[in-house]
Protein backbone atom coordinates (compact mmCIF):
# COMPACT_ATOMS: atom_id res chain seq x y z
CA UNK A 1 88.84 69.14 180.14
CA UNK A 2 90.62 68.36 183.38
CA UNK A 3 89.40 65.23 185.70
CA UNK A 4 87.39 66.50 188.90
CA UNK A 5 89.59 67.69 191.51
CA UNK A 6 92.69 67.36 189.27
CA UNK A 7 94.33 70.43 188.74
CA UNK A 8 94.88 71.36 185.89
CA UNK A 9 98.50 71.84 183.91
CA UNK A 10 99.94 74.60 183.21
CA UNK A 11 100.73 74.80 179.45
CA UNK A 12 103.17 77.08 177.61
CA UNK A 13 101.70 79.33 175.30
CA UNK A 14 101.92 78.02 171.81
CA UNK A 15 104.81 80.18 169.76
CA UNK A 16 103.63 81.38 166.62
CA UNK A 17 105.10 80.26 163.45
CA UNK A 18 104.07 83.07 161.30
CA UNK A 19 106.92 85.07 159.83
CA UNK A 20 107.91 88.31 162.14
CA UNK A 21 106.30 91.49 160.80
CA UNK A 22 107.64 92.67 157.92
CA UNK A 23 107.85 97.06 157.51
CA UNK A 24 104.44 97.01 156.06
CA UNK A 25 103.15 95.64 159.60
CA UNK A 26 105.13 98.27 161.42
CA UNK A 27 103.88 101.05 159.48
CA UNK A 28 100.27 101.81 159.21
CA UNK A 29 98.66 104.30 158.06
CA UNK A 30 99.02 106.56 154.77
CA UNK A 31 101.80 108.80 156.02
CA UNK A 32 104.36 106.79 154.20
CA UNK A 33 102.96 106.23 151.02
CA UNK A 34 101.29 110.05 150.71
CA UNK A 35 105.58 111.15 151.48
CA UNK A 36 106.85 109.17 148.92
CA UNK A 37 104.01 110.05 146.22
CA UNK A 38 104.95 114.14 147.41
CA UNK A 39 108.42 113.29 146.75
CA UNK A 40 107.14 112.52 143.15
CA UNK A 41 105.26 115.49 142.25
CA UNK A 42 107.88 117.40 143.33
CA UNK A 43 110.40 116.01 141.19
CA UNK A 44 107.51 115.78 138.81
CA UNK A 45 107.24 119.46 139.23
CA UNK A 46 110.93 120.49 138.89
CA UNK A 47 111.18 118.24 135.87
CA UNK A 48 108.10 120.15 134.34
CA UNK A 49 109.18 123.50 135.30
CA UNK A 50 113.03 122.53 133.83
CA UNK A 51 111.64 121.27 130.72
CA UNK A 52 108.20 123.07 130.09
CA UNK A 53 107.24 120.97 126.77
CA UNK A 54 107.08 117.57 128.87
CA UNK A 55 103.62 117.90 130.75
CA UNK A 56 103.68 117.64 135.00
CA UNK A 57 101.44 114.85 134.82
CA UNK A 58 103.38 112.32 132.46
CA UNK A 59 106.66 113.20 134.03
CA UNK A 60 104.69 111.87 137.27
CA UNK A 61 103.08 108.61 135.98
CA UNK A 62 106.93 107.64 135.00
CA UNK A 63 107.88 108.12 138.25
CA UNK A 64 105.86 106.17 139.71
CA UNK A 65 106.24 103.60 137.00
CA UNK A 66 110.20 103.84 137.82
CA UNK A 67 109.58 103.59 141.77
CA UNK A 68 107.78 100.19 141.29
CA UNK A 69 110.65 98.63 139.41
CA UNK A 70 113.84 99.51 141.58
CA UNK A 71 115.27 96.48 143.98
CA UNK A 72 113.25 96.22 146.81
CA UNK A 73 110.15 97.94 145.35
CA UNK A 74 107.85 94.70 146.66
CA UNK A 75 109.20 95.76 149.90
CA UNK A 76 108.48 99.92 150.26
CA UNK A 77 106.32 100.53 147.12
CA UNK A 78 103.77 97.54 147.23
CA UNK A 79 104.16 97.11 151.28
CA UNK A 80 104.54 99.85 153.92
CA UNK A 81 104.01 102.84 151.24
CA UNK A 82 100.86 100.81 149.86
CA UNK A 83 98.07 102.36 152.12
CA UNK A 84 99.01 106.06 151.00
CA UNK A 85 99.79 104.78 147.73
CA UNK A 86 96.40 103.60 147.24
CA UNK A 87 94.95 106.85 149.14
CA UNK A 88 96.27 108.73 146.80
CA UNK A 89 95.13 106.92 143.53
CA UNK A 90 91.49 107.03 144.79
CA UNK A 91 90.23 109.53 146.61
CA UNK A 92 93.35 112.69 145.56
CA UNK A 93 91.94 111.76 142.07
CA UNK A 94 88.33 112.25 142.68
CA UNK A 95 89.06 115.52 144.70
CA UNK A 96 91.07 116.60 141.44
CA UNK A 97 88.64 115.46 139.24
CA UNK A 98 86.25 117.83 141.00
CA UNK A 99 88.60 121.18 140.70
CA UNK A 100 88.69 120.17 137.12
CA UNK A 101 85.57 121.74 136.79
CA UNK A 102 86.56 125.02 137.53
CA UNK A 103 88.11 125.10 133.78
CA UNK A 104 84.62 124.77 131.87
CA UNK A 105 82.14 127.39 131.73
CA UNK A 106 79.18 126.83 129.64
CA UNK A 107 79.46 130.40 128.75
CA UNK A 108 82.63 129.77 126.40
CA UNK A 109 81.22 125.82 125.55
CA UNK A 110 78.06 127.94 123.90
CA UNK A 111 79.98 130.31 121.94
CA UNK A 112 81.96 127.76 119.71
CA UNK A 113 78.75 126.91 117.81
CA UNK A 114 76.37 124.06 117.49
CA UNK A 115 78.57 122.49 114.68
CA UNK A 116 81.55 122.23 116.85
CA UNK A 117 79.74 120.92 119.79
CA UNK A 118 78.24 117.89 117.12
CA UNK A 119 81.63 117.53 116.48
CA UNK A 120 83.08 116.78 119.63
CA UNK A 121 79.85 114.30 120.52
CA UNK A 122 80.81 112.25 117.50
CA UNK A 123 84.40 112.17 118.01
CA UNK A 124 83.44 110.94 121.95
CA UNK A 125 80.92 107.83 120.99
CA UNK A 126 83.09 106.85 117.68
CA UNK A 127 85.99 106.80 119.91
CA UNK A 128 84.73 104.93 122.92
CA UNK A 129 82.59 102.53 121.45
CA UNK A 130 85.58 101.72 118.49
CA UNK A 131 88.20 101.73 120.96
CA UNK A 132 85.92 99.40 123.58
CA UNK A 133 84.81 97.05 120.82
CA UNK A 134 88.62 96.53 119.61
CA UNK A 135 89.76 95.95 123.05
CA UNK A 136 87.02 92.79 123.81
CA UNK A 137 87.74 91.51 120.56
CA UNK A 138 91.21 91.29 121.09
CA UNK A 139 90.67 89.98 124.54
CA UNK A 140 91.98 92.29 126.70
CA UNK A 141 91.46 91.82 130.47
CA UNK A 142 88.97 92.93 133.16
CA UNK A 143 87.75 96.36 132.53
CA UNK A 144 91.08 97.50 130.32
CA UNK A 145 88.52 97.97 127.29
CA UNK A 146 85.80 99.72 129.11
CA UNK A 147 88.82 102.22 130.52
CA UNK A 148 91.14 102.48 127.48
CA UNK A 149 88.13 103.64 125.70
CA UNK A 150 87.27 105.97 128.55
CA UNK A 151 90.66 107.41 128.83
CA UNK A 152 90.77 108.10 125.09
CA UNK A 153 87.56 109.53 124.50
CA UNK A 154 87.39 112.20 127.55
CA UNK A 155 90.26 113.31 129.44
CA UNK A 156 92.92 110.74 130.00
CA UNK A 157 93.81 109.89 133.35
CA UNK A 158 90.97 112.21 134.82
CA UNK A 159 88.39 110.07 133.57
CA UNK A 160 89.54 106.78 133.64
CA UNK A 161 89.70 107.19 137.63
CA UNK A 162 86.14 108.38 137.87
CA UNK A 163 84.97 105.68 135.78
CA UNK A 164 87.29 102.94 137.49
CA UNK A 165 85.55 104.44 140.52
CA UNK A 166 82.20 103.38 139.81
CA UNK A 167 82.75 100.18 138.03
CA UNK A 168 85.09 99.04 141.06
CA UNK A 169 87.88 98.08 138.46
CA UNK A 170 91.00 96.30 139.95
CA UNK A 171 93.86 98.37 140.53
CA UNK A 172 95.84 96.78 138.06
CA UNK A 173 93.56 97.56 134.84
CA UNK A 174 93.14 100.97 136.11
CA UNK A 175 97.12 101.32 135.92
CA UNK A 176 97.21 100.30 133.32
CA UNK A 177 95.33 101.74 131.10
CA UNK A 178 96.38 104.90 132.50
CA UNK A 179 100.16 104.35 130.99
CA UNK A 180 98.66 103.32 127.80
CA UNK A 181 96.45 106.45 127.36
CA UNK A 182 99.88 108.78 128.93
CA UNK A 183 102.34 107.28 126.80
CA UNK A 184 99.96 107.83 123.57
CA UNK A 185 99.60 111.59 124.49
CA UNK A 186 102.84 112.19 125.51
CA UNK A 187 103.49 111.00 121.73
CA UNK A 188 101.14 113.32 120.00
CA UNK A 189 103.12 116.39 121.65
CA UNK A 190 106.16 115.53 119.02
CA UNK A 191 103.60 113.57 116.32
CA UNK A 192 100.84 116.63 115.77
CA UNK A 193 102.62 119.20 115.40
CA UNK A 194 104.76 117.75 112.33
CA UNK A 195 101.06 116.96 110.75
CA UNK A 196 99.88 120.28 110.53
CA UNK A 197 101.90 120.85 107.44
CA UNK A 198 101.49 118.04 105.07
CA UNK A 199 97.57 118.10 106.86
CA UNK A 200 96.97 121.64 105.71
CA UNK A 201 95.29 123.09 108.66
CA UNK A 202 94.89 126.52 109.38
CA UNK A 203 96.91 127.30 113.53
CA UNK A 204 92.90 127.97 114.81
CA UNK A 205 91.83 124.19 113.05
CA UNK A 206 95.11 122.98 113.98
CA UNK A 207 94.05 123.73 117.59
CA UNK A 208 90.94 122.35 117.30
CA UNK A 209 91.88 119.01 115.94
CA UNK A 210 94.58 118.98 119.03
CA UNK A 211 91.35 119.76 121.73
CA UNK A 212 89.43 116.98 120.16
CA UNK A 213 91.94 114.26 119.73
CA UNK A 214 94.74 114.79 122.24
CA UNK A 215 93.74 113.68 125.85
CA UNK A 216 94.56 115.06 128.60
CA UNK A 217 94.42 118.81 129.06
CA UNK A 218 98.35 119.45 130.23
CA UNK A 219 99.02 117.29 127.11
CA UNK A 220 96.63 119.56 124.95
CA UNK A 221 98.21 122.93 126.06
CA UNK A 222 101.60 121.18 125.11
CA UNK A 223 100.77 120.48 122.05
CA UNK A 224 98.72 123.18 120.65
CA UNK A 225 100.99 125.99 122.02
CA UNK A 226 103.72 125.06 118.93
CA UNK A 227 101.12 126.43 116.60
CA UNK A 228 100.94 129.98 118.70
CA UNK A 229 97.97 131.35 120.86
CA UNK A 230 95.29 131.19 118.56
CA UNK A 231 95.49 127.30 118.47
CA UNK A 232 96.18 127.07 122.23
CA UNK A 233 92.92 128.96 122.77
CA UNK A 234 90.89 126.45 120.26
CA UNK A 235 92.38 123.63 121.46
CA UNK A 236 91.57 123.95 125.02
CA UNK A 237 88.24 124.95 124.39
CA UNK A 238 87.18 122.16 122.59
CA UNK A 239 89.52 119.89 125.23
CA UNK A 240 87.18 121.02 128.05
CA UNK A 241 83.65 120.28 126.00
CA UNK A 242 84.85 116.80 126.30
CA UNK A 243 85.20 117.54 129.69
CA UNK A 244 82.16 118.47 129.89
CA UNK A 245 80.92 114.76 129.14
CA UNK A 246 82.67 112.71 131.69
CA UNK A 247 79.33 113.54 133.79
CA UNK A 248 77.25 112.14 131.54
CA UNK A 249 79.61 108.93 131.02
CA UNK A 250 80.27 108.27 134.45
CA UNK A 251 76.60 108.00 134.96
CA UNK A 252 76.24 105.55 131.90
CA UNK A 253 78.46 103.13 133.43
CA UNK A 254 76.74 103.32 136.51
CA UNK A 255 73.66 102.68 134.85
CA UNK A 256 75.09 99.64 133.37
CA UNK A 257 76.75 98.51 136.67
CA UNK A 258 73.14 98.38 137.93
CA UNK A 259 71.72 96.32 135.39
CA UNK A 260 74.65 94.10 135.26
CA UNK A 261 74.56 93.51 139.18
CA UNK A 262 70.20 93.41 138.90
CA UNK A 263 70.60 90.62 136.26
CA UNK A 264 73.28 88.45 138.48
CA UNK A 265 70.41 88.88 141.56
CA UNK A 266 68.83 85.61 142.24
CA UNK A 267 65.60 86.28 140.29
CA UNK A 268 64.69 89.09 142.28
CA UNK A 269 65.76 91.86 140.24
CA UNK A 270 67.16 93.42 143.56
CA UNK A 271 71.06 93.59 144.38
CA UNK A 272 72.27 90.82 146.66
CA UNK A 273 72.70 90.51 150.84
CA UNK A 274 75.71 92.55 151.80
CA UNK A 275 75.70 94.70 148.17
CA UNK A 276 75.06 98.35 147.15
CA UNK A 277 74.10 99.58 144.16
CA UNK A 278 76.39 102.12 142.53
CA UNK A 279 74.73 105.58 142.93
CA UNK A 280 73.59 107.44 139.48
CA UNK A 281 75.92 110.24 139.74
CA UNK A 282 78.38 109.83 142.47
CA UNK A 283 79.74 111.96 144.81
CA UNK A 284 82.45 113.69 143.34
CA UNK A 285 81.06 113.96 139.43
CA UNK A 286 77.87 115.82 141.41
CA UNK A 287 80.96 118.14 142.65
CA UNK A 288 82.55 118.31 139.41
CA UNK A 289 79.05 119.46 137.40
CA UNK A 290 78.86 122.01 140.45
CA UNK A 291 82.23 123.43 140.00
CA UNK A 292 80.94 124.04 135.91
CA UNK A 293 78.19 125.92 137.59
CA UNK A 294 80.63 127.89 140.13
CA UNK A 295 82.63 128.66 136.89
CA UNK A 296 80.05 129.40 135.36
CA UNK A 297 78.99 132.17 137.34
CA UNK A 298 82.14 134.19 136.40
CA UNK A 299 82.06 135.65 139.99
CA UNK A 300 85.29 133.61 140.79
CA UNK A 301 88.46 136.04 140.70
CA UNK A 302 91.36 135.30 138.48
CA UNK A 303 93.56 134.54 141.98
CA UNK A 304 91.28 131.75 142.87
CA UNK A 305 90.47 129.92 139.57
CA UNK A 306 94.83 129.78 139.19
CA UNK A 307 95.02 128.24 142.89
CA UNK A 308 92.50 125.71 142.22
CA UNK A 309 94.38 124.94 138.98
CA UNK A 310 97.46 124.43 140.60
CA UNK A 311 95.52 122.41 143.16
CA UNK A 312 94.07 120.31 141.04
CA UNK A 313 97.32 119.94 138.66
CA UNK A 314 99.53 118.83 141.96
CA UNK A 315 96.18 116.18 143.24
CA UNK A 316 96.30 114.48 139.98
CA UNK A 317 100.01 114.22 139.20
CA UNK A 318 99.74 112.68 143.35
CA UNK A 319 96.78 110.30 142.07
CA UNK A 320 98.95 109.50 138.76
CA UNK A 321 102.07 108.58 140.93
CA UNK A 322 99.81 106.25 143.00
CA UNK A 323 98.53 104.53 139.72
CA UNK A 324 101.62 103.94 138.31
CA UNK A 325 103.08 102.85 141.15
CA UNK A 326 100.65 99.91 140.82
CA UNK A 327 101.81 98.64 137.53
CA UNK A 328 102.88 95.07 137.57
CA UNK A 329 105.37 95.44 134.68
CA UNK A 330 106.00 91.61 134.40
CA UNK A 331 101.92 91.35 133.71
CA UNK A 332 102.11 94.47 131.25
CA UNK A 333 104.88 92.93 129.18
CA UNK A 334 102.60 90.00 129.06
CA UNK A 335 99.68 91.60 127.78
CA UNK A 336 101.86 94.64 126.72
CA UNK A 337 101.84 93.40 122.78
CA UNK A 338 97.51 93.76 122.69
CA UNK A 339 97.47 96.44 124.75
CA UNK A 340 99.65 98.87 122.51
CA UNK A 341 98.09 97.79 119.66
CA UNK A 342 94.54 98.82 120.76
CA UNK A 343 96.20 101.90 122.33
CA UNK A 344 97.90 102.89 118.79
CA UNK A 345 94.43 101.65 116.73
CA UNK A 346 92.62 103.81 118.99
CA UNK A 347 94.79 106.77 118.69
CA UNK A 348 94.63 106.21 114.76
CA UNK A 349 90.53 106.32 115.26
CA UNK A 350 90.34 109.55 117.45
CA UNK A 351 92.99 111.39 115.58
CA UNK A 352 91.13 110.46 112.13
CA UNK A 353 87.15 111.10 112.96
CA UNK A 354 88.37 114.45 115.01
CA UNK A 355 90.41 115.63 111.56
CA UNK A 356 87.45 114.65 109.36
CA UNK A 357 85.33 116.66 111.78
CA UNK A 358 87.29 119.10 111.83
CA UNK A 359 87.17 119.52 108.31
CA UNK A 360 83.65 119.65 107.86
CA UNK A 361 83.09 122.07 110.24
CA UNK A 362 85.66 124.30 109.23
């Protein structure tokens, strides 16, 4: 403080030593990233359209895999083109989780039979809880388990961003356990088909085994197509019944995410100053069940359902670009070795109980 009646000095404002603003401080907003992640589904799209057998969606995960890796990626891909990046890896995926819907109708889940349907609930909970038990015991990080054993069990990609959703998983175990889970399905496309043989199924079980062990749906239609329509038609159909349970899962983990956050309250059995608890169903699996309904209806006209398909195909080959965009490839090298190996025991798992159900069901 100055003396009384001393006036006080003039002092030169203090120059700041932080480093000038780098292009993520120049460019805000999501414009950049949401550009560059277009740029990728449309080379994504070219390269599916070019070469129909590799699936839209894996072609779009590499990309993004490929765009983190280049010289001065830390630069563009993890700074100015984060924001969109990220945008698109969230909340693109939830609205394409939500068209996904619009490809189940209980109508055609009812007509398959009660013995298919027990079926596909076995093949689910053997594959999740086997495939989440081997990844803890092997000590994989974070939630990689808890989403490996999503991704392989459901619908791939689809459902290991609703569930990272609700259980708030880093970015970096949700990307990668998406390229685990893409890279095994992308695999089965040239593996399956050279099993049916030697395996002795019939193209309609052939299709079926595909739907319940193959996981994502572009993947599914990829595969089961090489054993004609018949096997396409099974195979979807059962693909979508498993579908039909991310609802139920996503609400699980929620369920545990409560108790989990309830138990870490201080004695109170309430959540913590400042916290939220996860909602039951969230926001976009409530839209997804709806769009079942919608679908259900049959009043939607052919026109519509193949927009929303395309819609939904271009959101999550977007979100899928975003995600593997994220992948630090130094830290999946690192883990790479346990990773694979619970990605290859868990294929081995879902491929095996889905042929032995399969079989029994005929």
């Amino acid at each position: 403080m100055a003396l009384l009646g001393q006036r006080p000095q003039r002092t030169a404002p203090a120059r700041s030593t932080a480093a000038a603003p780098g292009p993520r401080a120049r460019v805000t907003g999501p414009w950049p990233g949401l550009a560059l992640a277009a740029a990728g589904v449309a080379v994504a799209w070219l390269t599916h359209r070019l070469v129909p057998d590799v699936p839209m969606l894996t072609v779009a995960i590499v990309l993004g895999l490929a765009a983190a890796q280049v010289p001065g990626s830390r630069v563009w891909v993890r700074g100015w083109a984060k924001p969109g990046l990220t945008f698109a890896a969230k909340r693109l995926m939830r609205v394409g989780v939500v068209l996904l819907g619009l490809k189940l109708s209980l109508r055609d889940v009812l007509g398959v039979g009660w013995a298919t349907v027990a079926m596909v609930l076995v093949v689910v909970a053997a594959t999740f809880f086997g495939t989440w038990w081997l990844g803890r015991k092997l000590g994989l990080p974070g939630d990689q388990p808890l989403l490996i054993a999503t991704g392989y069990s459901i619908c791939g990609a689809s459902a290991i961003g609703a569930v990272s959703d609700v259980s708030k998983s880093e970015e970096r175990d949700t990307a990668t356990s998406v390229a685990v889970v893409t890279l095994c399905g992308t695999l089965a496309i040239a593996v399956l088909p050279l099993l049916q043989g030697p395996l002795g199924l019939t193209d309609a079980e052939f299709g079926r085994w595909v739907g319940a062990s193959v996981h994502d749906v572009g993947q599914v239609v990829a595969t089961a197509q090489t054993a004609g329509g018949d096997a396409l038609g099974e195979g979807v159909l059962v693909k979508l019944m498993r579908v039909a349970l991310l609802a139920p899962l996503v609400a699980g983990v929620a369920l545990s995410v409560r108790a989990r956050r309830a138990a870490a309250a201080d004695g109170t059995g309430t959540p913590g100053a400042g916290e939220r608890r996860p909602p039951l169903v969230p926001l976009f699996v409530a839209g997804f069940v709806a769009m079942v309904a919608v679908r259900s209806t049959g009043r939607l006209p052919d026109p519509a359902l193949d927009t929303a398909a395309i819609a939904q195909e271009l959101l999550l080959a977007a979100a899928l670009f975003g995600l593997g965009a994220a992948v630090d490839l130094r830290t999946l090298i690192r883990t790479g070795g346990r990773v694979g190996l619970v990605g290859l025991c868990a294929w081995v798992v879902v491929g095996g109980v889905s042929y032995a159900g399969v079989c029994l069901t005929g």
